[in-house]
PDB file of N, CA and C in Angstrom:
ATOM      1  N   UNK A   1      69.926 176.926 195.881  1.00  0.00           N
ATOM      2  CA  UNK A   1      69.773 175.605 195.302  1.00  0.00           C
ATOM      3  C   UNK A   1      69.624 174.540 196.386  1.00  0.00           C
ATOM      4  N   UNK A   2      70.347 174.531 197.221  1.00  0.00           N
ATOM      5  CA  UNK A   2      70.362 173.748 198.200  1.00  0.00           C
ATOM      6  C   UNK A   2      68.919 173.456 199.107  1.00  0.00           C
ATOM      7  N   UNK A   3      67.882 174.618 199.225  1.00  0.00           N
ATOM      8  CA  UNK A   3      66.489 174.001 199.581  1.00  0.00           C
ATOM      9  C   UNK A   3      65.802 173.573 198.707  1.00  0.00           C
ATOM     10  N   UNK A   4      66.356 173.848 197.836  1.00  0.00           N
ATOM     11  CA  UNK A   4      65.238 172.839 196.248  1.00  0.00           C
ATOM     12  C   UNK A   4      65.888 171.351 196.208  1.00  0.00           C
ATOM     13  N   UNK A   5      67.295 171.385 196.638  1.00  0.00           N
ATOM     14  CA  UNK A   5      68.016 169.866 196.539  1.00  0.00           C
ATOM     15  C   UNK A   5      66.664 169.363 197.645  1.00  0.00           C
ATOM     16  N   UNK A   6      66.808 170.149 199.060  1.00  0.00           N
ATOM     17  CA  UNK A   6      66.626 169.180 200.059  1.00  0.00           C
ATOM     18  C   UNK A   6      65.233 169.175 199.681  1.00  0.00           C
ATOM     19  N   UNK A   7      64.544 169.866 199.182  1.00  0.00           N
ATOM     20  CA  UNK A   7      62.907 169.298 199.363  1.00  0.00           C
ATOM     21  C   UNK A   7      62.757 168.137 198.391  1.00  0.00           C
ATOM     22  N   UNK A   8      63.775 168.008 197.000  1.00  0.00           N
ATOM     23  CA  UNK A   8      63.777 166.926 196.123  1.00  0.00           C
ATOM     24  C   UNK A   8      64.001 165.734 196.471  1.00  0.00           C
ATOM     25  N   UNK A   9      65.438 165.773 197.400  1.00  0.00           N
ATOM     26  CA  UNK A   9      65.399 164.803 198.228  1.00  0.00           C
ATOM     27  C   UNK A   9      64.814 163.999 199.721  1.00  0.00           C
ATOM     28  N   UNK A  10      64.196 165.585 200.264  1.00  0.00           N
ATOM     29  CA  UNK A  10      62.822 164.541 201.241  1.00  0.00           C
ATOM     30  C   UNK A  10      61.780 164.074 200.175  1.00  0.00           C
ATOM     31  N   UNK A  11      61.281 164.183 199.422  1.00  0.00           N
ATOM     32  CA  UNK A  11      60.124 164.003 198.772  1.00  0.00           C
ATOM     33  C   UNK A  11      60.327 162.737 197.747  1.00  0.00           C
ATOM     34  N   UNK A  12      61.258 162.755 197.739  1.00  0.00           N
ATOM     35  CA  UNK A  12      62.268 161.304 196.738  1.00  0.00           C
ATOM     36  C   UNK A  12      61.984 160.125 197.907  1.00  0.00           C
ATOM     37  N   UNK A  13      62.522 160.462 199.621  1.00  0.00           N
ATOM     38  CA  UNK A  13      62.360 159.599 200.482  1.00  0.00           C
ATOM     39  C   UNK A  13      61.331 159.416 200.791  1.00  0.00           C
ATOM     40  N   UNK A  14      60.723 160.464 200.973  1.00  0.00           N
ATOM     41  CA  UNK A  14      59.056 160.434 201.417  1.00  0.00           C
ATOM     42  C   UNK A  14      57.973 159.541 200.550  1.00  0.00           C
ATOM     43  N   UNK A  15      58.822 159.362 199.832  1.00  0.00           N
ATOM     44  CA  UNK A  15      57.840 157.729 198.695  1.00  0.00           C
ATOM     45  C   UNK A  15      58.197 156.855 198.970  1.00  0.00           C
ATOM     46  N   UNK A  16      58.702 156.374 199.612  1.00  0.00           N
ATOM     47  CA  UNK A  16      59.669 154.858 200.050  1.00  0.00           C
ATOM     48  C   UNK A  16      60.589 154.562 199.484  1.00  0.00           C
ATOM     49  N   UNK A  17      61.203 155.369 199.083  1.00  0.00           N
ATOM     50  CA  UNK A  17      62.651 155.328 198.050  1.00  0.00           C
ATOM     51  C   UNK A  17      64.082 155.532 199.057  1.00  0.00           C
ATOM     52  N   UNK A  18      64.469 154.348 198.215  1.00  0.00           N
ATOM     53  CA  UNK A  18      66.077 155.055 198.830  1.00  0.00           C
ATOM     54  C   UNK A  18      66.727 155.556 198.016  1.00  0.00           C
ATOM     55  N   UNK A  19      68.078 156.010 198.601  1.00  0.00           N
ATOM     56  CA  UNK A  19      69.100 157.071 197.784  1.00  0.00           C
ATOM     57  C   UNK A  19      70.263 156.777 197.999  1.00  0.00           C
ATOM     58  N   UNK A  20      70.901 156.858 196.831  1.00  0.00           N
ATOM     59  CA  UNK A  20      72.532 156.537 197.149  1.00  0.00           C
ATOM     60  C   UNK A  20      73.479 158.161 196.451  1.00  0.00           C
ATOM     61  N   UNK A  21      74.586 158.359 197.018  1.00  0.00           N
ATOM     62  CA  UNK A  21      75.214 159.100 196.339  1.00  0.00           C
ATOM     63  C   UNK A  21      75.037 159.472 194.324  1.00  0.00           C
ATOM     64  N   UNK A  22      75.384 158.681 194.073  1.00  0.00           N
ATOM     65  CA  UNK A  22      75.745 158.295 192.842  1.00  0.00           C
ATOM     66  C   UNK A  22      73.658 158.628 191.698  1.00  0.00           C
ATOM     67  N   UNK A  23      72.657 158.355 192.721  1.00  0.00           N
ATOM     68  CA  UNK A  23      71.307 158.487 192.487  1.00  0.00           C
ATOM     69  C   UNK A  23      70.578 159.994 192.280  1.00  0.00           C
ATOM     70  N   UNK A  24      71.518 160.814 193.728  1.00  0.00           N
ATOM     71  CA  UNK A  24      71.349 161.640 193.874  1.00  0.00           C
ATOM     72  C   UNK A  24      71.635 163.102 192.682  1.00  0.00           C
ATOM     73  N   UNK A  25      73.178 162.251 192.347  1.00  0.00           N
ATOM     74  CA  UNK A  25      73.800 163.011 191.461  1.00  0.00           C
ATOM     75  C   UNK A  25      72.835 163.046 190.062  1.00  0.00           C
ATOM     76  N   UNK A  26      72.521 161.975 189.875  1.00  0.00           N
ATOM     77  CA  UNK A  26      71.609 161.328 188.563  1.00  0.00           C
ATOM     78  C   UNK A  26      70.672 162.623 188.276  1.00  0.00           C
ATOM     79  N   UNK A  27      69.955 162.314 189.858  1.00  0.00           N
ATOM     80  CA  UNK A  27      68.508 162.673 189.440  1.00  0.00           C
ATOM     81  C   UNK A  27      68.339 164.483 190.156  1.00  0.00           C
ATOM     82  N   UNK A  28      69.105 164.709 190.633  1.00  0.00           N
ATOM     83  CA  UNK A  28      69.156 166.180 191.445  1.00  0.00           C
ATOM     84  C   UNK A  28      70.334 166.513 191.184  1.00  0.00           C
ATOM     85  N   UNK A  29      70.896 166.083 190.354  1.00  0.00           N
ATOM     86  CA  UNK A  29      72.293 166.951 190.421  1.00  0.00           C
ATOM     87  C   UNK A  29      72.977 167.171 191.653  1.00  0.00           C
ATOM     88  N   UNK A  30      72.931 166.866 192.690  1.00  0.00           N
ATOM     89  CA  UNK A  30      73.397 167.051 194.141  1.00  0.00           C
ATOM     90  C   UNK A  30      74.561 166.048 194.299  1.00  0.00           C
ATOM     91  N   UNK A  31      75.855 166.684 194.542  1.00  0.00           N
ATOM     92  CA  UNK A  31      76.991 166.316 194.908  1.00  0.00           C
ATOM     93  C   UNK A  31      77.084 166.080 196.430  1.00  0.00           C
ATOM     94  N   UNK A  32      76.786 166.585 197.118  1.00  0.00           N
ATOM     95  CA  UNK A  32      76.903 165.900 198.501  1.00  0.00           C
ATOM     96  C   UNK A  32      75.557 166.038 198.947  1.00  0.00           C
ATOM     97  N   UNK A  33      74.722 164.462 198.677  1.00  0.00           N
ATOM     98  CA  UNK A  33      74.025 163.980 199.651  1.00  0.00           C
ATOM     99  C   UNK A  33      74.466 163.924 201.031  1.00  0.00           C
ATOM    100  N   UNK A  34      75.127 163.596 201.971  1.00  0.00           N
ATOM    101  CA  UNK A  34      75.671 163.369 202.674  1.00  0.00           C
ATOM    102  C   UNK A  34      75.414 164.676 203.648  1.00  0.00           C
ATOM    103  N   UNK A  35      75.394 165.990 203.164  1.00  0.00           N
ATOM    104  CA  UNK A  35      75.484 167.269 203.377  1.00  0.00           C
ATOM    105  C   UNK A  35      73.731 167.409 203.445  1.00  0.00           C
ATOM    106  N   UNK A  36      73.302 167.098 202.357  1.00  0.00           N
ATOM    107  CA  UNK A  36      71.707 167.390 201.894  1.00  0.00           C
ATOM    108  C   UNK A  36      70.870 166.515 203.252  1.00  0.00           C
ATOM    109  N   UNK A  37      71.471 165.351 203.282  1.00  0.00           N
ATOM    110  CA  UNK A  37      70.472 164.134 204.758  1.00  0.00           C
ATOM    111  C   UNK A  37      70.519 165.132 205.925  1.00  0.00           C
ATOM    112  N   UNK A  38      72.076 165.371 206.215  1.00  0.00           N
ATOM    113  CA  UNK A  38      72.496 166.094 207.380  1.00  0.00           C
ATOM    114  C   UNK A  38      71.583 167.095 207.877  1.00  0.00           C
ATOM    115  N   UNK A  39      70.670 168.131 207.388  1.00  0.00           N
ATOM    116  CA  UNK A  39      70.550 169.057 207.122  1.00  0.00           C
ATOM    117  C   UNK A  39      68.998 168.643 207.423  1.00  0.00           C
ATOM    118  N   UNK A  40      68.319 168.140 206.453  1.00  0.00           N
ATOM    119  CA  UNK A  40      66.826 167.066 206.918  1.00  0.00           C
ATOM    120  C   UNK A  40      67.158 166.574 208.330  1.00  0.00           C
ATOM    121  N   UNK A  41      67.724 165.976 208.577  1.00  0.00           N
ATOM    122  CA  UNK A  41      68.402 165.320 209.991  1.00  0.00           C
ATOM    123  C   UNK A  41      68.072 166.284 211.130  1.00  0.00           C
ATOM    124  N   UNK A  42      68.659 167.530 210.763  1.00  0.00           N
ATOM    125  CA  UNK A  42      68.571 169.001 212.092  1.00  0.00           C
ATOM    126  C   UNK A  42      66.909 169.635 211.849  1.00  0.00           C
ATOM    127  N   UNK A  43      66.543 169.348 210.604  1.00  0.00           N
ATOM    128  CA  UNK A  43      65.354 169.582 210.534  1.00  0.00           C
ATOM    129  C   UNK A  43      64.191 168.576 211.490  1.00  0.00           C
ATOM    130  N   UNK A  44      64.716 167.270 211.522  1.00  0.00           N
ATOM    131  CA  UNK A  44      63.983 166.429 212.695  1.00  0.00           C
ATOM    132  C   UNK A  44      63.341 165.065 211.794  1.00  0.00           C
ATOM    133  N   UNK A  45      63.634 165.121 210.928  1.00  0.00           N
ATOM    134  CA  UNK A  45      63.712 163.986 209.870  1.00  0.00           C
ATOM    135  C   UNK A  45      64.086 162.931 209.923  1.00  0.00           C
ATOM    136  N   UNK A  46      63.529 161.579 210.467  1.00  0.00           N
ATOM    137  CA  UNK A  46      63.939 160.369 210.477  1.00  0.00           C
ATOM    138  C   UNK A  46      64.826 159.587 209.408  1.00  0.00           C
ATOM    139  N   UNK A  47      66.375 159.656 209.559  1.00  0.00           N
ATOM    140  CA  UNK A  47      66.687 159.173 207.682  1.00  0.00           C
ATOM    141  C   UNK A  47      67.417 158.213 208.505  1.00  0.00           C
ATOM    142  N   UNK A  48      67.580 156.966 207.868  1.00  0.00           N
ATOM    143  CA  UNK A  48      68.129 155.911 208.426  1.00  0.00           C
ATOM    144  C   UNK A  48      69.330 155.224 206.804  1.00  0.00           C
ATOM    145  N   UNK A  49      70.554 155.958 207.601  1.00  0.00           N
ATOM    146  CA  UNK A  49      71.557 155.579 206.673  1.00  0.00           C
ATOM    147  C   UNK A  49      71.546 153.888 207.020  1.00  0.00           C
ATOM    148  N   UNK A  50      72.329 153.136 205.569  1.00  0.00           N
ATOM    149  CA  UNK A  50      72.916 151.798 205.682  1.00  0.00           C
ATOM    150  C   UNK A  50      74.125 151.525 204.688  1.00  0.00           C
ATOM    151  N   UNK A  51      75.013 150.880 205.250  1.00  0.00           N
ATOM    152  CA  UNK A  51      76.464 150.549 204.174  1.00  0.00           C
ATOM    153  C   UNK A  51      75.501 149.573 203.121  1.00  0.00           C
ATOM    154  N   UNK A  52      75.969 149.920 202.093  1.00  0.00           N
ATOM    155  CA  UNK A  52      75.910 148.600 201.368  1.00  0.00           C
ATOM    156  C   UNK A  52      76.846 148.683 200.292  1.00  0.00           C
ATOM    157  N   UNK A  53      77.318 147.613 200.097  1.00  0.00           N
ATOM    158  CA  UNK A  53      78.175 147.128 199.251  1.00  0.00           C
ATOM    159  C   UNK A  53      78.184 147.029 197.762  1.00  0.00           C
ATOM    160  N   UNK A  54      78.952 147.690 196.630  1.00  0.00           N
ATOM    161  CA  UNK A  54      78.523 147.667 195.194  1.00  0.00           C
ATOM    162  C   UNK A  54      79.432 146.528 194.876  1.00  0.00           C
ATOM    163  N   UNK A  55      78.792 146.125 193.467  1.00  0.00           N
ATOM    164  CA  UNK A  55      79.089 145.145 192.499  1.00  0.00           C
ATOM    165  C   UNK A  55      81.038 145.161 192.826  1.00  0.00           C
ATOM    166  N   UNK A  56      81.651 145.455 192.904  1.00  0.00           N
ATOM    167  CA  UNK A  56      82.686 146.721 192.610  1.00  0.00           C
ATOM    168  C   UNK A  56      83.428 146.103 194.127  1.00  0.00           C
ATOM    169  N   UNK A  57      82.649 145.902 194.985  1.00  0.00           N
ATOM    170  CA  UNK A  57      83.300 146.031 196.613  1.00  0.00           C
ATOM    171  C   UNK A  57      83.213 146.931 197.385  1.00  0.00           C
ATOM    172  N   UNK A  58      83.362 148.282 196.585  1.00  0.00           N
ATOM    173  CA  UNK A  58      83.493 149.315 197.549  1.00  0.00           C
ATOM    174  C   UNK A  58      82.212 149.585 198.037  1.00  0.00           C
ATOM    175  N   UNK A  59      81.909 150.023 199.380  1.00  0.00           N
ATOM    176  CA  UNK A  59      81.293 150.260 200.367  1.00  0.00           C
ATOM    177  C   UNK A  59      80.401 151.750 200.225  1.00  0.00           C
ATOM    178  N   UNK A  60      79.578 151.603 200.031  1.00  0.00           N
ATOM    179  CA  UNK A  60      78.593 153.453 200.248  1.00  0.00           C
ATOM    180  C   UNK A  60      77.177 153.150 200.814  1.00  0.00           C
ATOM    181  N   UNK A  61      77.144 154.363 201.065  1.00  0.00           N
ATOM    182  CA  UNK A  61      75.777 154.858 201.947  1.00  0.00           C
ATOM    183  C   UNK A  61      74.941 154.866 201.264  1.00  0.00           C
ATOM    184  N   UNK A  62      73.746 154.340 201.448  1.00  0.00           N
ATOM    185  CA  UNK A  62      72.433 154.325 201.083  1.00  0.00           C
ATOM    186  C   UNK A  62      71.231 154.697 202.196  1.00  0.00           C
ATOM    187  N   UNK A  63      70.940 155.669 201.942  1.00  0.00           N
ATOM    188  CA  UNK A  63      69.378 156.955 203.143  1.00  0.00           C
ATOM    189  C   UNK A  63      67.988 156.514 202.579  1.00  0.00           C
ATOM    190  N   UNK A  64      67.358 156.348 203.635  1.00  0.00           N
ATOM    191  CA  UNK A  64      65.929 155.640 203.418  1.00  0.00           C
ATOM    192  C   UNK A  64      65.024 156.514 204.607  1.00  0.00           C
ATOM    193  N   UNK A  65      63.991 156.945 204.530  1.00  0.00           N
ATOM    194  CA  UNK A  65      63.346 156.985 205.642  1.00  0.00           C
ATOM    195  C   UNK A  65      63.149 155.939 206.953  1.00  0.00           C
ATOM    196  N   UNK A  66      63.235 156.337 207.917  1.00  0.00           N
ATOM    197  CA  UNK A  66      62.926 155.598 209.302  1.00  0.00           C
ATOM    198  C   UNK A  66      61.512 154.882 209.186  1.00  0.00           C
TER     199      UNK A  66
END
């Protein structure tokens, strides 16, 4: 499952999309993004994490292509 996550999720980025945890889960069922970037990352994949802040306060990661 995990190379079908990651090709869903390069190909999600690879449109100019970003991704948040919570997006990931939505739309791929994938519980750890975090794990899934990492992984693109060793593959040589430009992903450019950023904090951003929810409605809420709390703080999460959002992955975008470079």
């Amino acid at each position: 499952m995990t190379e079908t996550q990651n090709t869903a999720i390069l190909n999600h980025l690879l449109t100019g999309c970003s991704l948040t945890s919570l997006e990931a889960l939505k739309y791929f069922n994938c519980f750890r993004l975090s794990a899934r970037v990492r992984e693109l990352k060793d593959k040589g994949f430009s992903i450019k994490t950023e904090m951003i802040k929810t409605n809420s306060g709390k703080r999460i990661s959002k992955y975008s292509m470079v």
